[in-house]
Protein backbone atom coordinates (compact mmCIF):
# COMPACT_ATOMS: atom_id res chain seq x y z
CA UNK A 1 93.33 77.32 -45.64
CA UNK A 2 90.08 79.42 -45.91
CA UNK A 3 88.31 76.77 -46.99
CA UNK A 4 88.94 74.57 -43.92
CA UNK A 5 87.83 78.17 -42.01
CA UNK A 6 84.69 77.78 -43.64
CA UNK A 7 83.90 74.09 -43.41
CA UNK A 8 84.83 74.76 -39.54
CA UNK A 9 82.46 77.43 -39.55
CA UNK A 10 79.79 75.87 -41.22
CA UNK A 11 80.01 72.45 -39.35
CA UNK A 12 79.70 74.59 -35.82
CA UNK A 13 76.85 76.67 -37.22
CA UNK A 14 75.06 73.10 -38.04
CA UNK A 15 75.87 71.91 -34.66
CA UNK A 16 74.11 74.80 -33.09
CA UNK A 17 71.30 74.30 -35.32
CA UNK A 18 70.79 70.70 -33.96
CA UNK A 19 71.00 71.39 -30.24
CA UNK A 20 68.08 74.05 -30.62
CA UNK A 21 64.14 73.28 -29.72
CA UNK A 22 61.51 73.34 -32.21
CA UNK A 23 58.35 75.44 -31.08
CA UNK A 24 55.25 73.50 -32.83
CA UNK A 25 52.53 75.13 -31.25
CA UNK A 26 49.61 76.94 -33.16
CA UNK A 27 46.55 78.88 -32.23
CA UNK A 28 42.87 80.13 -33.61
CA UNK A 29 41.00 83.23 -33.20
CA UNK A 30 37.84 82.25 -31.05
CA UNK A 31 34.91 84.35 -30.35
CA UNK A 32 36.50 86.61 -27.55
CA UNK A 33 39.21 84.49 -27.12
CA UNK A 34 41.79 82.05 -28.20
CA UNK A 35 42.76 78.71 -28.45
CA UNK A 36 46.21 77.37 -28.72
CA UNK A 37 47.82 73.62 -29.24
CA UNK A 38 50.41 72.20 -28.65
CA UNK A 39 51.75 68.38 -29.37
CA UNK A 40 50.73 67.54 -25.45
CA UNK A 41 47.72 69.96 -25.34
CA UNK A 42 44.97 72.37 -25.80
CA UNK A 43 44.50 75.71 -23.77
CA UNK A 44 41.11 77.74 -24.39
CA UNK A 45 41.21 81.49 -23.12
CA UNK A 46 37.43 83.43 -23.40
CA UNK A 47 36.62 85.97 -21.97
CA UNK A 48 32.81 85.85 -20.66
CA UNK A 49 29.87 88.43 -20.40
CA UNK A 50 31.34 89.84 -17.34
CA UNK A 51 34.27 89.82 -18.41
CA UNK A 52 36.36 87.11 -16.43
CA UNK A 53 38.75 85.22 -18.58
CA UNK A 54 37.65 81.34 -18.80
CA UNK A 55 40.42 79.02 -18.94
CA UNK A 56 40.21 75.62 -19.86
CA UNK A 57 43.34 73.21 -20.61
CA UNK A 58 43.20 69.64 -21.81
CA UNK A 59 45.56 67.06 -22.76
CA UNK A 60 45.76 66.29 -26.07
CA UNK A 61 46.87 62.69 -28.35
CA UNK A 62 47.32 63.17 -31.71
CA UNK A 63 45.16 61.08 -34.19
CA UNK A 64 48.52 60.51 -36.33
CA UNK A 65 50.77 59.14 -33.32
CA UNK A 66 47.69 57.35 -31.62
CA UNK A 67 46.72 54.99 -34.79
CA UNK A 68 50.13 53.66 -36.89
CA UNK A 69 48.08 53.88 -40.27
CA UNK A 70 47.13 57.21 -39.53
CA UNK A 71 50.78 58.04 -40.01
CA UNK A 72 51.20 57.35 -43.69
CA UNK A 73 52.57 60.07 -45.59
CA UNK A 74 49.22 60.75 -47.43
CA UNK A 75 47.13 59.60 -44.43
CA UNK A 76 48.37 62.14 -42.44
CA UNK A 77 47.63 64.68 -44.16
CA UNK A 78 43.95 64.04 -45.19
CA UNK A 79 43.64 63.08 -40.73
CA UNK A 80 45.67 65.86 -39.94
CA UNK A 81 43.61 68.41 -41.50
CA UNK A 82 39.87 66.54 -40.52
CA UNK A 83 40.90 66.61 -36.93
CA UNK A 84 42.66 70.05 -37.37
CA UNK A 85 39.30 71.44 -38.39
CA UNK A 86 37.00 69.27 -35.87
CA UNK A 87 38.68 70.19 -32.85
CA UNK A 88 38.87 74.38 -34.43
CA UNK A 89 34.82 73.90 -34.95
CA UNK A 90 34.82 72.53 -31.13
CA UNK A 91 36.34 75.51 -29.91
CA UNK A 92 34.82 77.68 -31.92
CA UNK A 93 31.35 76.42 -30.41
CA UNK A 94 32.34 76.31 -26.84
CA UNK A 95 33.56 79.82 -27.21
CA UNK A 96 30.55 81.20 -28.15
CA UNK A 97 28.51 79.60 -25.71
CA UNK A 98 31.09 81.44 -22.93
CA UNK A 99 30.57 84.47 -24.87
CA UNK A 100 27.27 84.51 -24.72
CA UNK A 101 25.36 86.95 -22.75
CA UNK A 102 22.40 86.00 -20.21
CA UNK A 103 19.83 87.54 -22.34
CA UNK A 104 20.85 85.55 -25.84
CA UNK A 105 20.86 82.38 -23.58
CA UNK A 106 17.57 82.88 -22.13
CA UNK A 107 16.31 83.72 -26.29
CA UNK A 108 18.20 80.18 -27.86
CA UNK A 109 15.65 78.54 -24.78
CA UNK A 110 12.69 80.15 -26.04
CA UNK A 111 10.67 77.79 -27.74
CA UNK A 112 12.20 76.60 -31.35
CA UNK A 113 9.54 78.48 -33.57
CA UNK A 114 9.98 81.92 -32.37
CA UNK A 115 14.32 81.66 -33.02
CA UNK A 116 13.87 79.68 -36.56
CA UNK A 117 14.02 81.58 -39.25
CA UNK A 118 10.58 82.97 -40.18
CA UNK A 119 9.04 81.46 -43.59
CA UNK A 120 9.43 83.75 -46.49
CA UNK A 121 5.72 85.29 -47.30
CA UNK A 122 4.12 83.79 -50.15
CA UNK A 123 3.64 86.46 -53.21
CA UNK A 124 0.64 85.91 -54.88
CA UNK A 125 0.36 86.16 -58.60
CA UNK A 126 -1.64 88.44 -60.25
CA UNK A 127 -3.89 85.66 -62.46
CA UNK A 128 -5.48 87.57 -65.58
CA UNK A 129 -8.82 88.49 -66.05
CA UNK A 130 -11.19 86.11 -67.07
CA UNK A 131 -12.73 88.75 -69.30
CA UNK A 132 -13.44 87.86 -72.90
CA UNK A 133 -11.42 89.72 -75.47
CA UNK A 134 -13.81 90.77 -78.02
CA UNK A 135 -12.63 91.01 -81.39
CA UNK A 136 -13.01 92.65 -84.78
CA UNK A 137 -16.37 92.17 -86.31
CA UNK A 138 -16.28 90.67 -89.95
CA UNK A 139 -18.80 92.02 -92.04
């Protein structure tokens, strides 16, 4: 008898399980902001220099469900993670150009030379004396 309470149990427990949603959304830390995604979309959340909050949302296909080869087990993967970090990189960008205050923008303008990286110095080597050594006399 208790084992027919159990299988009971166990068989409602599993139908509960089934009729629940799966979340599958995930997010990255942007620069003063966030980005989620979801399996229909991307939202963007920065805030700017003066401190509004920029939203941008944009639907979103997924490389694996647009392209049937794609969707091989060991495809999907490798694709999964390229476009996982190329769209990351994207936001990551477009974040910090929102971010970015008046006065930064006006210095990226500026004329390449002046925000490249300036050339190390050149140390110059001490070159030895051209003086002649004299030696012992031999008598």
């Amino acid at each position: 008898m208790n084992k027919e309470i159990d299988l009971k149990k166990i068989e409602a427990e599993n139908k509960a399980c089934e009729s629940q949603k799966i979340c599958s959304v995930g997010g990255q830390a942007l620069m003063e902001g966030i980005m989620m995604l979801g399996p229909n979309g991307m939202c963007q959340v920065v805030r700017d220099p003066q401190g509004k909050m920029v939203i941008e949302t944009k639907p979103v296909e997924m490389l694996t469900r647009k392209y049937k080869l794609f969707g091989l087990p060991v495809v999907r993967g490798v694709v999964s993670l390229v476009d996982s970090l190329r769209r990351g990189m994207k936001a990551l960008f477009d974040s910090a150009e929102i971010a970015m205050t008046e006065e930064e923008k006006a210095e990226e303008a500026a004329s390449p030379e002046e925000s490249a990286p300036k050339a190390k110095k050149e140390i110059k080597e001490k070159k030895p004396s051209k003086k002649a050594v004299k030696g012992k006399d031999k008598k």
